[in-house]
C-alpha atoms as a PDB file:
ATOM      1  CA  UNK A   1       3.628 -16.044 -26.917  1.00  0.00           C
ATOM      2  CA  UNK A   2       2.439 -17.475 -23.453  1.00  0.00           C
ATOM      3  CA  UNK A   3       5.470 -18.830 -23.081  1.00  0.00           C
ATOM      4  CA  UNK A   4       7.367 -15.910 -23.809  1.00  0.00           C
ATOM      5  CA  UNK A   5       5.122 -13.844 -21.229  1.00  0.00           C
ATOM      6  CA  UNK A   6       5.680 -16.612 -18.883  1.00  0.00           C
ATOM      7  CA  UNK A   7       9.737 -16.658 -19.111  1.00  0.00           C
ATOM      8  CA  UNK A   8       9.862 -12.416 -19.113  1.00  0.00           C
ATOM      9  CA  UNK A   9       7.916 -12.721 -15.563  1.00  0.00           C
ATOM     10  CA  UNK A  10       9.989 -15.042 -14.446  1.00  0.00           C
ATOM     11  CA  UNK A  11      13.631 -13.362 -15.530  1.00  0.00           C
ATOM     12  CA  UNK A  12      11.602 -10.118 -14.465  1.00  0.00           C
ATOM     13  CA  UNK A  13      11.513 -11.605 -10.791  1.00  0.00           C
ATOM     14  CA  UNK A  14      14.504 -13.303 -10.472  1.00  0.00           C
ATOM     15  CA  UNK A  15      17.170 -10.306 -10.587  1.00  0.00           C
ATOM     16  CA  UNK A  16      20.086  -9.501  -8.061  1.00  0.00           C
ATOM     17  CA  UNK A  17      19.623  -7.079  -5.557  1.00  0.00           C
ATOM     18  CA  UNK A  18      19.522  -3.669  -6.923  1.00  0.00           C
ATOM     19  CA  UNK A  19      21.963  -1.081  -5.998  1.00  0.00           C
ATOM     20  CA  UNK A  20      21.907   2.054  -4.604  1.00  0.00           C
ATOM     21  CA  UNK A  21      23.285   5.883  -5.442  1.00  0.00           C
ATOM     22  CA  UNK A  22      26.002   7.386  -3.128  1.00  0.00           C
ATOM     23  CA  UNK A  23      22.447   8.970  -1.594  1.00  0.00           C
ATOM     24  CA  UNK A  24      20.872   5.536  -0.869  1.00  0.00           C
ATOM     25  CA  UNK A  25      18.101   5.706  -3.535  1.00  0.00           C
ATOM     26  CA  UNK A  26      17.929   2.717  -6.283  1.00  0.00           C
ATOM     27  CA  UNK A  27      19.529   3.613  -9.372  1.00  0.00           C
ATOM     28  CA  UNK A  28      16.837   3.684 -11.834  1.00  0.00           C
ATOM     29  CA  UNK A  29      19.159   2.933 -15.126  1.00  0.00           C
ATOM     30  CA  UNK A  30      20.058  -0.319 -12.974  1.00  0.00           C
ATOM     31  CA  UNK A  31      16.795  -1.191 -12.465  1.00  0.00           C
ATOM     32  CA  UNK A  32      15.237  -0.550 -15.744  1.00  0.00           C
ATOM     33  CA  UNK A  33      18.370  -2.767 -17.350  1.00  0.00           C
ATOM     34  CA  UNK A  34      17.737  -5.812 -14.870  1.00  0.00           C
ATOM     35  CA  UNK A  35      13.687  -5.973 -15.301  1.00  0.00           C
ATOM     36  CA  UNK A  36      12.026  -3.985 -18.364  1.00  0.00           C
ATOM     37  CA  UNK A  37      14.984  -4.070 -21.052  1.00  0.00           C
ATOM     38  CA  UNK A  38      13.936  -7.739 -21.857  1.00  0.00           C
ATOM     39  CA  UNK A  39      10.635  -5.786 -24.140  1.00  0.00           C
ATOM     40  CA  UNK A  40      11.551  -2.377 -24.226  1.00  0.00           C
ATOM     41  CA  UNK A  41      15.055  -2.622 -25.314  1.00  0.00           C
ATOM     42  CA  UNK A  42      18.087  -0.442 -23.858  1.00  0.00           C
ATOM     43  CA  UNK A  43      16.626   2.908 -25.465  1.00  0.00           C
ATOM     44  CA  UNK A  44      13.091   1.984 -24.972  1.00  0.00           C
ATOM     45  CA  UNK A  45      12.157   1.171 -28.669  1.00  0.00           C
ATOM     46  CA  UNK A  46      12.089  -2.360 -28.595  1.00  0.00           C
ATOM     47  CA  UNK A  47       8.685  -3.015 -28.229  1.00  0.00           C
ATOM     48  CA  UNK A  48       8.777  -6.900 -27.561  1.00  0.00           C
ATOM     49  CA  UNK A  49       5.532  -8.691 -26.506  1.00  0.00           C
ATOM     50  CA  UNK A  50       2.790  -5.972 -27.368  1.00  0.00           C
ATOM     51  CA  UNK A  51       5.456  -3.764 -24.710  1.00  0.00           C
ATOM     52  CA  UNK A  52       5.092   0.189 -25.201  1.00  0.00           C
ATOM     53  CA  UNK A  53       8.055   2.519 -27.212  1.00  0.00           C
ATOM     54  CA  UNK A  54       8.663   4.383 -24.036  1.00  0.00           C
ATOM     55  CA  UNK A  55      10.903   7.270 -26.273  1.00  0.00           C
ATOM     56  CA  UNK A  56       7.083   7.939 -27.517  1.00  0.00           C
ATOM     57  CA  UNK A  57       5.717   7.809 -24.090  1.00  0.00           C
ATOM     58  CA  UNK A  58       3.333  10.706 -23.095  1.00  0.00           C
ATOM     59  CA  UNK A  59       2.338   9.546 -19.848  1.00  0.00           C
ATOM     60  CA  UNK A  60       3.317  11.492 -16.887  1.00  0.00           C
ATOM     61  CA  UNK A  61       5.518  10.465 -13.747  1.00  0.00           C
ATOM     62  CA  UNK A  62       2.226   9.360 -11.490  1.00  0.00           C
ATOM     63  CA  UNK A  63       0.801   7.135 -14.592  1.00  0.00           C
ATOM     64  CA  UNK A  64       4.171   5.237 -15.232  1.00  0.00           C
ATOM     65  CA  UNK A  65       4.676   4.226 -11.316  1.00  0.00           C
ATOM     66  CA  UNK A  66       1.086   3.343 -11.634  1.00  0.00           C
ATOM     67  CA  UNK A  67       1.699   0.851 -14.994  1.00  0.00           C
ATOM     68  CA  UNK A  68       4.776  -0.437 -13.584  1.00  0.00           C
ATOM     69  CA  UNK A  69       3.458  -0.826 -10.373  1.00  0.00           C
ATOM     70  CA  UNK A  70       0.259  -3.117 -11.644  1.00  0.00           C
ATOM     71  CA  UNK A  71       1.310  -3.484 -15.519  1.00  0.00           C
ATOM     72  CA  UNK A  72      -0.688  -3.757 -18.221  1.00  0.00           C
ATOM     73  CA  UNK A  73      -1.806  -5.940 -21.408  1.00  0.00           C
ATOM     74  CA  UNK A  74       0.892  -7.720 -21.190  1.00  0.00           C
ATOM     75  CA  UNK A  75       3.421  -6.434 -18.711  1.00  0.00           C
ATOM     76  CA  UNK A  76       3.469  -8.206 -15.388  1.00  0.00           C
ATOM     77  CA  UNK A  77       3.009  -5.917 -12.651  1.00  0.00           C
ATOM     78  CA  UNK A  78       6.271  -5.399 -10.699  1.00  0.00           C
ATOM     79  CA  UNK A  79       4.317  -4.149  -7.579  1.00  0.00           C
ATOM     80  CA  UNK A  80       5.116  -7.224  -5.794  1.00  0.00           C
ATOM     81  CA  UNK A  81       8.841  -7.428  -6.919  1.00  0.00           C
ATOM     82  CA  UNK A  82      10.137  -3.862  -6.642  1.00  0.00           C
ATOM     83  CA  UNK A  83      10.234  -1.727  -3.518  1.00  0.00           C
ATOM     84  CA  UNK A  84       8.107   2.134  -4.162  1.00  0.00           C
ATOM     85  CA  UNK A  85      11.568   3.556  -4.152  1.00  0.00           C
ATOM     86  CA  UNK A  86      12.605   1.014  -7.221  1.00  0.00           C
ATOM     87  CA  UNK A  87       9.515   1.893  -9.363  1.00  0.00           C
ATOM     88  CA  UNK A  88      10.037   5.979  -9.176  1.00  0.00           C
ATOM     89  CA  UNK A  89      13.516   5.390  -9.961  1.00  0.00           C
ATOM     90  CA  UNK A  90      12.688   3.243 -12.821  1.00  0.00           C
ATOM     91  CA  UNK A  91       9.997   6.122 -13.367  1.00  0.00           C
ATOM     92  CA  UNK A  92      11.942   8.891 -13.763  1.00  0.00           C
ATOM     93  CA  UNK A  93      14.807   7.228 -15.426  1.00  0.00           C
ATOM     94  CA  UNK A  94      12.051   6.162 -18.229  1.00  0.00           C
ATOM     95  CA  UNK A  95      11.737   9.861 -18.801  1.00  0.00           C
ATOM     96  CA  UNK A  96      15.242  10.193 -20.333  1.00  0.00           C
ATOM     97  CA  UNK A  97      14.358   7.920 -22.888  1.00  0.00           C
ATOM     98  CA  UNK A  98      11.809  10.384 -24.175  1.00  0.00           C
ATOM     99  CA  UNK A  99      12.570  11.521 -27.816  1.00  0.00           C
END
């Protein structure tokens, strides 16, 4: 399982550059695919590692940038690899994978 942890941390930090909307802002569907879909899965469900089922997520848009920001159990904290603007795109795009 360590081992596991260890190579979803790594692939986690290693992505390409992110790109942006027409606006300038990260795409958060981009982001999400390139750093979280490893345990959550595409939709969210996946649940890899001890990772969450986001579609059965009930915590608000402050409390996810928070848990992506400095993780938790398992989940690395991406506060050192993604910029604020990457983590509340990732945020709210993790809200339309609610069920």
């Amino acid at each position: 399982m360590a081992a596991a942890l260890a190579s979803a941390s790594l692939l986690a930090s290693c992505g390409p550059e992110v790109p942006a909307h027409q606006n300038g802002a990260p795409d958060g569907k981009t982001v999400y695919r390139q750093h979280c879909v490893i345990c959550h899965g595409a939709d969210g469900t996946l649940a890899l590692n001890g990772a969450a089922d986001l579609s059965r997520s009930a915590l608000s848009f402050e409390e996810r940038i928070h848990q992506i920001a400095v993780g938790k159990n398992t989940m690395p904290p991406f506060g050192g690899v993604l910029k604020e603007e990457e983590i509340s795109a990732v945020a709210q795009y993790i809200e339309t994978l609610r069920r």
